[in-house]
Protein backbone atom coordinates (compact mmCIF):
# COMPACT_ATOMS: atom_id res chain seq x y z
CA UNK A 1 -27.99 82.12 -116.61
CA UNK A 2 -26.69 79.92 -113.55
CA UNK A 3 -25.03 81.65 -110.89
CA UNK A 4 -21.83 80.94 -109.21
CA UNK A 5 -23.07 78.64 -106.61
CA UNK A 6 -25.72 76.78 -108.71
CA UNK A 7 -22.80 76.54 -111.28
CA UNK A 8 -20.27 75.29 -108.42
CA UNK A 9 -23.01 72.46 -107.33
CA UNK A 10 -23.79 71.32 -110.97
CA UNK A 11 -20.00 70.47 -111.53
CA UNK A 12 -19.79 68.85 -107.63
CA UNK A 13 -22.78 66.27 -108.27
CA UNK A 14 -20.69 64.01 -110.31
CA UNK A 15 -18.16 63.51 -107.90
CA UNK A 16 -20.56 63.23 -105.25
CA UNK A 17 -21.63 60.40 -107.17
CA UNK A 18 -18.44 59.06 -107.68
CA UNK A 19 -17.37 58.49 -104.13
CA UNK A 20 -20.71 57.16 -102.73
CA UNK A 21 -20.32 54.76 -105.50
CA UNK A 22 -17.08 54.04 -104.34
CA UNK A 23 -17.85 53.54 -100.80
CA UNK A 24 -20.47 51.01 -101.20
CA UNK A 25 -17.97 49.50 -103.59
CA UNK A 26 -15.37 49.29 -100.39
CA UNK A 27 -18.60 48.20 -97.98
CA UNK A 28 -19.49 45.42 -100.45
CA UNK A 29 -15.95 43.91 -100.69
CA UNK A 30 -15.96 42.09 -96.86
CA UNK A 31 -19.46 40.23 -97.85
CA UNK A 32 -18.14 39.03 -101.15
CA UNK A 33 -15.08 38.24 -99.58
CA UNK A 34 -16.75 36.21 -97.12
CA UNK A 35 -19.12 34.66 -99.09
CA UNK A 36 -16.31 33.36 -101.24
CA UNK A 37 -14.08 32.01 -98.46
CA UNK A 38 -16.78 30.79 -96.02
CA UNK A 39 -16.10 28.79 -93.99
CA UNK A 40 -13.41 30.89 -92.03
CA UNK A 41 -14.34 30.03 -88.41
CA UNK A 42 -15.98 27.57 -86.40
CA UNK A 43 -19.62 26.07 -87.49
CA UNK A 44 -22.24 25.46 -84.43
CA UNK A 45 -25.13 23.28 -84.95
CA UNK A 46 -27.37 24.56 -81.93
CA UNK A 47 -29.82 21.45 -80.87
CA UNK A 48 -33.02 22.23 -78.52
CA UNK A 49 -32.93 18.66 -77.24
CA UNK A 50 -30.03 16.81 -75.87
CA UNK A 51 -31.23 13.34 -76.87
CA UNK A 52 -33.33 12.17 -79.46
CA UNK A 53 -33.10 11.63 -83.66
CA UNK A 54 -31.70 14.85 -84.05
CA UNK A 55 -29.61 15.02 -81.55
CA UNK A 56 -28.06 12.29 -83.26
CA UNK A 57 -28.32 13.41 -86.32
CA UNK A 58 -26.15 17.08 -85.52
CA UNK A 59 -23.13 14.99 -84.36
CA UNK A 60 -22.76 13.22 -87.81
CA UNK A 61 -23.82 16.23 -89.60
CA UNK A 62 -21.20 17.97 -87.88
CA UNK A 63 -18.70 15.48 -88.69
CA UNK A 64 -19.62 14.94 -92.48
CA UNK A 65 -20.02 19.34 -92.77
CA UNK A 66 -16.17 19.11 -90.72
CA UNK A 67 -14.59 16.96 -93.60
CA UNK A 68 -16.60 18.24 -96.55
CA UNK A 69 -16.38 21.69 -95.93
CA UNK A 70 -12.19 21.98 -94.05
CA UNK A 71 -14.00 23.22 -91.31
CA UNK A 72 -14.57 23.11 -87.31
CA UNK A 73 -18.06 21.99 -86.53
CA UNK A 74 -19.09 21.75 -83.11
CA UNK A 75 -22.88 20.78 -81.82
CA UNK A 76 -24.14 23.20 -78.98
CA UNK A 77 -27.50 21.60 -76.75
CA UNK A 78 -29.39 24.50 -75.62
CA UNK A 79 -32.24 22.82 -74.46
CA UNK A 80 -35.50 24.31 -72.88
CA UNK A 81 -39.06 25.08 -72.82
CA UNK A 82 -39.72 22.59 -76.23
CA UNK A 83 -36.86 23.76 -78.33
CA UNK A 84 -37.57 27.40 -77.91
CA UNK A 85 -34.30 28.72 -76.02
CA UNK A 86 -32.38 27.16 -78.87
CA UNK A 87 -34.17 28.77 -81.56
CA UNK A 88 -34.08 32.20 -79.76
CA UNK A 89 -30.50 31.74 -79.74
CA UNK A 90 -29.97 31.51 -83.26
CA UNK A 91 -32.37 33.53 -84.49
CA UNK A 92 -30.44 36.28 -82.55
CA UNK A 93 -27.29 35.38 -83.92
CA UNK A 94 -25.20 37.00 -86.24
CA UNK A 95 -26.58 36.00 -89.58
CA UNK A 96 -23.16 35.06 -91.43
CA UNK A 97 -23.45 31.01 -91.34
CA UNK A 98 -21.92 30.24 -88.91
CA UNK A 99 -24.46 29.27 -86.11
CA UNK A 100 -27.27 27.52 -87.27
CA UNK A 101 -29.78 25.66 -85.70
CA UNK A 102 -30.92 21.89 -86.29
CA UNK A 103 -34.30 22.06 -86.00
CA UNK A 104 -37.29 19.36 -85.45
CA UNK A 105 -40.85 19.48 -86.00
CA UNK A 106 -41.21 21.06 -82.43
CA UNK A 107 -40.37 24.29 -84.00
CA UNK A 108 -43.85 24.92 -85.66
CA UNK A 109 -45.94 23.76 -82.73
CA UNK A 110 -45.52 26.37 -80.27
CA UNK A 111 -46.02 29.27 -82.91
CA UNK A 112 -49.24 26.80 -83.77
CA UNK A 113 -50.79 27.13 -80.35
CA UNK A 114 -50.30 31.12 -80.16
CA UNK A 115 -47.33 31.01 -77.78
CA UNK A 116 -45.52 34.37 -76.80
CA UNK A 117 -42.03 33.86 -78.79
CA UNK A 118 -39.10 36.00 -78.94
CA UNK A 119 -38.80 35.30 -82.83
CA UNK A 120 -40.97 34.85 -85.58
CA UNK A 121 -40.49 31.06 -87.27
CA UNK A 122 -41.29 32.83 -90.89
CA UNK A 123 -39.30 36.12 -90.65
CA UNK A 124 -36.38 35.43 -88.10
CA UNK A 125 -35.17 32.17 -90.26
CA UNK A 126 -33.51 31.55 -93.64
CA UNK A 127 -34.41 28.09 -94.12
CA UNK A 128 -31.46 26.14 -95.45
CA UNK A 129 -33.03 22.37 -96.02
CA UNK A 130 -34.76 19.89 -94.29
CA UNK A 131 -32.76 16.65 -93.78
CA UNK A 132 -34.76 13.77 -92.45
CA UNK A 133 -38.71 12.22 -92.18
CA UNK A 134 -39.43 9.97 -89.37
CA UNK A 135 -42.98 8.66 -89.54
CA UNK A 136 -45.01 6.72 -86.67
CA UNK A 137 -47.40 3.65 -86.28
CA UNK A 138 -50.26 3.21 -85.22
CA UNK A 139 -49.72 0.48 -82.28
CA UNK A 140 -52.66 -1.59 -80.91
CA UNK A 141 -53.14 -3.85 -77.99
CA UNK A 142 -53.42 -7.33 -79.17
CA UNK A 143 -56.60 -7.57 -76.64
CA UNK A 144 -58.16 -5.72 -79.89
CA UNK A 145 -59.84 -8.77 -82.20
CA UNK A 146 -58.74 -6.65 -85.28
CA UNK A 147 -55.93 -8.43 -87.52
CA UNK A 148 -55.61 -5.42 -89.98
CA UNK A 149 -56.58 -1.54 -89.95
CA UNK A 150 -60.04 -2.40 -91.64
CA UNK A 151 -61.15 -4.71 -89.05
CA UNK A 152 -59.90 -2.10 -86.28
CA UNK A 153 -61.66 0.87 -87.89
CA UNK A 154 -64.85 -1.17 -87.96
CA UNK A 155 -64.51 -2.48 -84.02
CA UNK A 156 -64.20 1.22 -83.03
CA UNK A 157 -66.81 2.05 -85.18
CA UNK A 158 -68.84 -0.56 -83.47
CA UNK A 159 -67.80 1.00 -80.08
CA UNK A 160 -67.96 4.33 -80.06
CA UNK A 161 -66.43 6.06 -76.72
CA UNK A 162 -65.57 2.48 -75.38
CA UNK A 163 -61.96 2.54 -76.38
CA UNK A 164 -59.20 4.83 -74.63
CA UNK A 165 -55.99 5.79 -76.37
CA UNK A 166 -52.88 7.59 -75.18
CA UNK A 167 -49.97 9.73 -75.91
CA UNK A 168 -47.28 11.56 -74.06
CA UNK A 169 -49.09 14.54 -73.21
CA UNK A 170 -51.93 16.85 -74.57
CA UNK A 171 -51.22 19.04 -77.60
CA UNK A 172 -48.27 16.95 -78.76
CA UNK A 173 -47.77 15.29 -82.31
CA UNK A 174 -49.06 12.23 -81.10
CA UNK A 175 -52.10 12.65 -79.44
CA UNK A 176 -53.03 15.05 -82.41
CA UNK A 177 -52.14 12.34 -84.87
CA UNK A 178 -55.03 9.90 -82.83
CA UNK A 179 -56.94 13.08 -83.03
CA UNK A 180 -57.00 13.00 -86.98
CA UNK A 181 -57.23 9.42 -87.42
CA UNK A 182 -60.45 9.09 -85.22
CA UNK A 183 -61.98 12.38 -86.94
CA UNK A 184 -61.13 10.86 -90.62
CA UNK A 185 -62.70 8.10 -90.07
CA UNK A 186 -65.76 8.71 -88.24
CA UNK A 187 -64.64 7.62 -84.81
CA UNK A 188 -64.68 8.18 -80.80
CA UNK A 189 -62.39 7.17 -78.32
CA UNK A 190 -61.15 8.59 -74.94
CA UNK A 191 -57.57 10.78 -74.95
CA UNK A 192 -55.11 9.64 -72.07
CA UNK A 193 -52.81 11.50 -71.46
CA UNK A 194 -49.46 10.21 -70.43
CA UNK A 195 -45.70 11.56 -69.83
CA UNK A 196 -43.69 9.20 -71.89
CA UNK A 197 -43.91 7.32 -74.59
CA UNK A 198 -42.48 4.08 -72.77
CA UNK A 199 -45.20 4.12 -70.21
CA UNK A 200 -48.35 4.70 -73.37
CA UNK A 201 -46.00 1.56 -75.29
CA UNK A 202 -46.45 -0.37 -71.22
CA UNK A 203 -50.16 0.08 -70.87
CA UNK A 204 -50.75 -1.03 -74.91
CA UNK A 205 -49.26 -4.45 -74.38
CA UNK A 206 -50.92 -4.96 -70.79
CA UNK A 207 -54.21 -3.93 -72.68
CA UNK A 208 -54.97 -0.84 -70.33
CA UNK A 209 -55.65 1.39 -73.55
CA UNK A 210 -56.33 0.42 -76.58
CA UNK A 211 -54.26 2.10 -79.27
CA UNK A 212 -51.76 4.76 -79.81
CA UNK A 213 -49.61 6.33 -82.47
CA UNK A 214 -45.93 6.61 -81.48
CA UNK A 215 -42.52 6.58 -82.82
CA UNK A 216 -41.31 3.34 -84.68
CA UNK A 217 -38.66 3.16 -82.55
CA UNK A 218 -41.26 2.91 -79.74
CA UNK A 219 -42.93 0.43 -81.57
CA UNK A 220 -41.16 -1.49 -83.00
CA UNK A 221 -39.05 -4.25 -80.05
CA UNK A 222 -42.67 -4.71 -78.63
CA UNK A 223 -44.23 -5.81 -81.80
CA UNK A 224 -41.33 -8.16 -82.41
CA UNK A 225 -42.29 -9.94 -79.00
CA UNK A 226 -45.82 -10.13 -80.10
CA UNK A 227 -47.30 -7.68 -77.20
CA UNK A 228 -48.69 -5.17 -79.37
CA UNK A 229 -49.37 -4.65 -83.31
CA UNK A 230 -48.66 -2.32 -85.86
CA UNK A 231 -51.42 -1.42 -88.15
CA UNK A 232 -50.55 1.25 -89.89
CA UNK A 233 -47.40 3.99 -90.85
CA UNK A 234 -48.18 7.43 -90.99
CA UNK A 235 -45.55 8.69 -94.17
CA UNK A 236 -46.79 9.38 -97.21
CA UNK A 237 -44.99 6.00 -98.14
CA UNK A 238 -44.04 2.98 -96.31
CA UNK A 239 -41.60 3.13 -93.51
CA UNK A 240 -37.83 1.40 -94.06
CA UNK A 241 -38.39 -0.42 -90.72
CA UNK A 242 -41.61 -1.67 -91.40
CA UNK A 243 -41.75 -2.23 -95.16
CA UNK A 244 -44.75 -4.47 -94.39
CA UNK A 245 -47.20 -2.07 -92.46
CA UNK A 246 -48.77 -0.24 -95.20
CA UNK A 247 -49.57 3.64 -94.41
CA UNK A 248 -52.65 5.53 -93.76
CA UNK A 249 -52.10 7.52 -97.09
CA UNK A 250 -52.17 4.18 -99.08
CA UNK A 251 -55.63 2.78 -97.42
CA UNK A 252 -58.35 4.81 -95.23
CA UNK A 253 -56.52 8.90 -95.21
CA UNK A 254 -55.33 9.75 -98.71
CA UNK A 255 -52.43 12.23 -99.08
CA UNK A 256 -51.92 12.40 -95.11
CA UNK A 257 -48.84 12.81 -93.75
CA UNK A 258 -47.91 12.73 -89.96
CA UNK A 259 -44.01 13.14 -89.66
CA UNK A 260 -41.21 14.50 -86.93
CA UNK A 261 -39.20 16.11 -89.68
CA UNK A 262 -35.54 17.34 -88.87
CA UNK A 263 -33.99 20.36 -90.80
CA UNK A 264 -31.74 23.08 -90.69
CA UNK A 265 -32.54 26.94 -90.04
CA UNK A 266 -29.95 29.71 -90.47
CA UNK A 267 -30.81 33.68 -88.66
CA UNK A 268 -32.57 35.83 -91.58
CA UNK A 269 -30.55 37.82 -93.39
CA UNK A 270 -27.56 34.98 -93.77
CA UNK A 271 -26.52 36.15 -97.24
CA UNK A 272 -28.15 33.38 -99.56
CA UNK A 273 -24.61 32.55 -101.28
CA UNK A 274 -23.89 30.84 -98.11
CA UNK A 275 -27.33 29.38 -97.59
CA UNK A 276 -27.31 27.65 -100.88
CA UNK A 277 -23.61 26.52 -100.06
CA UNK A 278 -25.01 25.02 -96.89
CA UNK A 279 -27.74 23.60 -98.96
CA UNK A 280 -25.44 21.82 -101.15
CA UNK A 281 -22.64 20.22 -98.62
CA UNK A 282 -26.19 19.55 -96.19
CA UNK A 283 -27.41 17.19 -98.82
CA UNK A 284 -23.99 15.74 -99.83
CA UNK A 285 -23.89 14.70 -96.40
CA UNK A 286 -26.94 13.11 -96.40
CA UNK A 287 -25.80 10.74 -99.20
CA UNK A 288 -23.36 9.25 -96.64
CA UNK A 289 -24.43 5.75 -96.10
CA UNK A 290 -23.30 6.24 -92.24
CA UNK A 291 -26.02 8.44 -91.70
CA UNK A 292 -28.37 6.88 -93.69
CA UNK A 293 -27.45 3.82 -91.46
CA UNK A 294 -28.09 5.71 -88.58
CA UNK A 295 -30.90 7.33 -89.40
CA UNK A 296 -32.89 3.82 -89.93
CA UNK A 297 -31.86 2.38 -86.53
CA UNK A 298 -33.53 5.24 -85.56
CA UNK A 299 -36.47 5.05 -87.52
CA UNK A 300 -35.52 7.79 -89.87
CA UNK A 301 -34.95 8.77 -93.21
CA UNK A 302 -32.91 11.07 -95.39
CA UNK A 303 -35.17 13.71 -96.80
CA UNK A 304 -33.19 16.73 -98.28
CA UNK A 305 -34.78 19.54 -99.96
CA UNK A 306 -33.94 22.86 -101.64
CA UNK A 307 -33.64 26.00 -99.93
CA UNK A 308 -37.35 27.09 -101.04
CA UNK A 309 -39.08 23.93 -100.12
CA UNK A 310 -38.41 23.47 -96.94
CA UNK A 311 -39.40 27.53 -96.53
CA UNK A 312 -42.77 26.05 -98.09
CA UNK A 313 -42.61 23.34 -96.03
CA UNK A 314 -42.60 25.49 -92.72
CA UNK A 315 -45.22 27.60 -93.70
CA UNK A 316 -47.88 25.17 -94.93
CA UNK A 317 -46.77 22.42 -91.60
CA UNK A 318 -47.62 25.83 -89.12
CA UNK A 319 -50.76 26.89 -90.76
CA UNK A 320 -52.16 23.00 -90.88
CA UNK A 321 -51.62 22.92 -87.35
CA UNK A 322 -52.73 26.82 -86.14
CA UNK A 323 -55.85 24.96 -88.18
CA UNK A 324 -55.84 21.98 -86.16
CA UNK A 325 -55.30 23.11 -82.93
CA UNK A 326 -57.87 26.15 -83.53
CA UNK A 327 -60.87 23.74 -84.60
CA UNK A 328 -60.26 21.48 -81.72
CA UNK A 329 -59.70 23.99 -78.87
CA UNK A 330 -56.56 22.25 -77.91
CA UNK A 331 -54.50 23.56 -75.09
CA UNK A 332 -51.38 22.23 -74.16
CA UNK A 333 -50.11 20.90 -70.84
């Protein structure tokens, strides 16, 4: 037979149970409460770069998520050390929606070349959706006797080592993009390095180097005044500014994509209720003709996704470049 005391805790159990079911009843009610009435308080869009596509891009965002959503949204520039102090910042925030950071493709490449990060891009993040696609060309100097991206392939070809081409630094998108072009197609040319953009775009159309791939936006006003030419876009289909120019996917690198995407990256643990919200007013506002507008001055496009793709996204864009930078030995400046 039970004695006293085992009888006493027998009969106590269930109304152990009762009040620890209670309590976590009483702990759950502020995150459903929140979850239903979010937003409550002010919305930051943190930005690594204070100019630029995205920049852009935050301030209508903020402006469409304002109206859509009865809110306050503000855009915070934090920017530093390639993006980095901005994603630090919001990894570390408080994970309840209401600072999130609008992100570019920047954010996989210094996990790709082994940096020392305070955060982890996989398990620090909840990504919410990617929001934009802006492709590049491939610009040659008209000095080139090439009228299309056959005849250019085969003049390198010809060549081999004789040509020079540049980008705005080592490691970067762009001189990794004329990495993969000249290894897909059986080439050699000489990597100059440069600090902008502008001055690669310069030494193109004075026929100091020989090709480059850069942003359409770079492109784009000297191809119009006939001082360089655009052979090829890098999206998996053809660019809106350049409807013309057919890709590298469509003719000599099948499936290849070479893009600065743009998305949007809540701290982990944001409960997903308000992720998927975010999801859904993100790609409302990407429906708005403004930005669309805005996006194609700036040689961009609207490219939502759902919450799990662009996670997918992330993870297969880092471990194509860890690849790529890995089997080429690249360091960057």
């Amino acid at each position: 037979m039970e004695n006293e005391a085992a009888i006493e805790k027998r009969m106590k159990c269930p109304a152990l149970l009762v009040a620890l079911w209670g309590l976590a009843l009483v702990m759950s009610i502020p995150t459903a409460v929140a979850q239903e009435t979010y937003p409550t308080a002010q919305i930051k869009l943190v930005t690594g770069f204070p100019t630029g596509i995205l920049d852009v891009v935050a301030r209508l965002l903020a402006q469409k998520l304002a109206t859509q959503m009865d809110a306050v949204v503000v855009v915070e520039s934090k920017p530093g050390d390639n993006g980095n102090i901005a994603a630090d910042y919001v990894a570390k925030a408080r994970p309840d929606g209401y600072t999130l950071l609008v992100n570019t493709s920047a954010v996989v490449f210094s996990p790709a070349y082994g940096e020392k990060l305070a955060f982890d891009l996989l398990t620090d993040f909840a990504p919410v959706e990617m929001v934009s696609s802006s492709p590049f060309a491939l610009a040659v100097s008209p000095a080139i006797p090439s009228g299309n991206l056959d005849e250019f392939i085969s003049h390198l070809r010809a060549n081999p080592g004789k040509y020079n081409y540049g980008s705005p630094g080592t490691g970067g998108i762009s001189h990794l993009g004329g990495l993969l072009f000249l290894q897909a197609n059986g080439l050699s040319a000489v990597h100059i390095p440069y600090k902008s953009g502008g001055q690669v775009m310069t030494d193109i159309a004075a026929g100091h180097i020989q090709f480059s791939i850069q942003g359409l936006t770079n492109v784009i006003p000297l191809m119009k005044a006939n001082r360089v030419r655009a052979l090829a876009t890098t999206g998996l289909t053809r660019a809106a500014l350049l409807p013309d120019v057919p890709t590298l996917n469509e003719t000599v690198m099948p499936k290849f994509e070479l893009v600065n995407f743009g998305g949007v990256l809540a701290p982990a643990r944001t409960p997903a209720a308000i992720v998927r919200r975010l999801n859904v007013e993100i790609a409302r506002a990407f429906q708005d003709p403004d930005i669309k507008a805005k996006l194609f001055i700036e040689g961009g496009e609207p490219r939502t996704s759902s919450v799990e793709e662009y996670g997918i996204y992330l993870k297969n864009e880092l471990n194509r470049w860890t690849k790529i930078v890995k089997d080429n030995n690249i360091k960057p400046e």
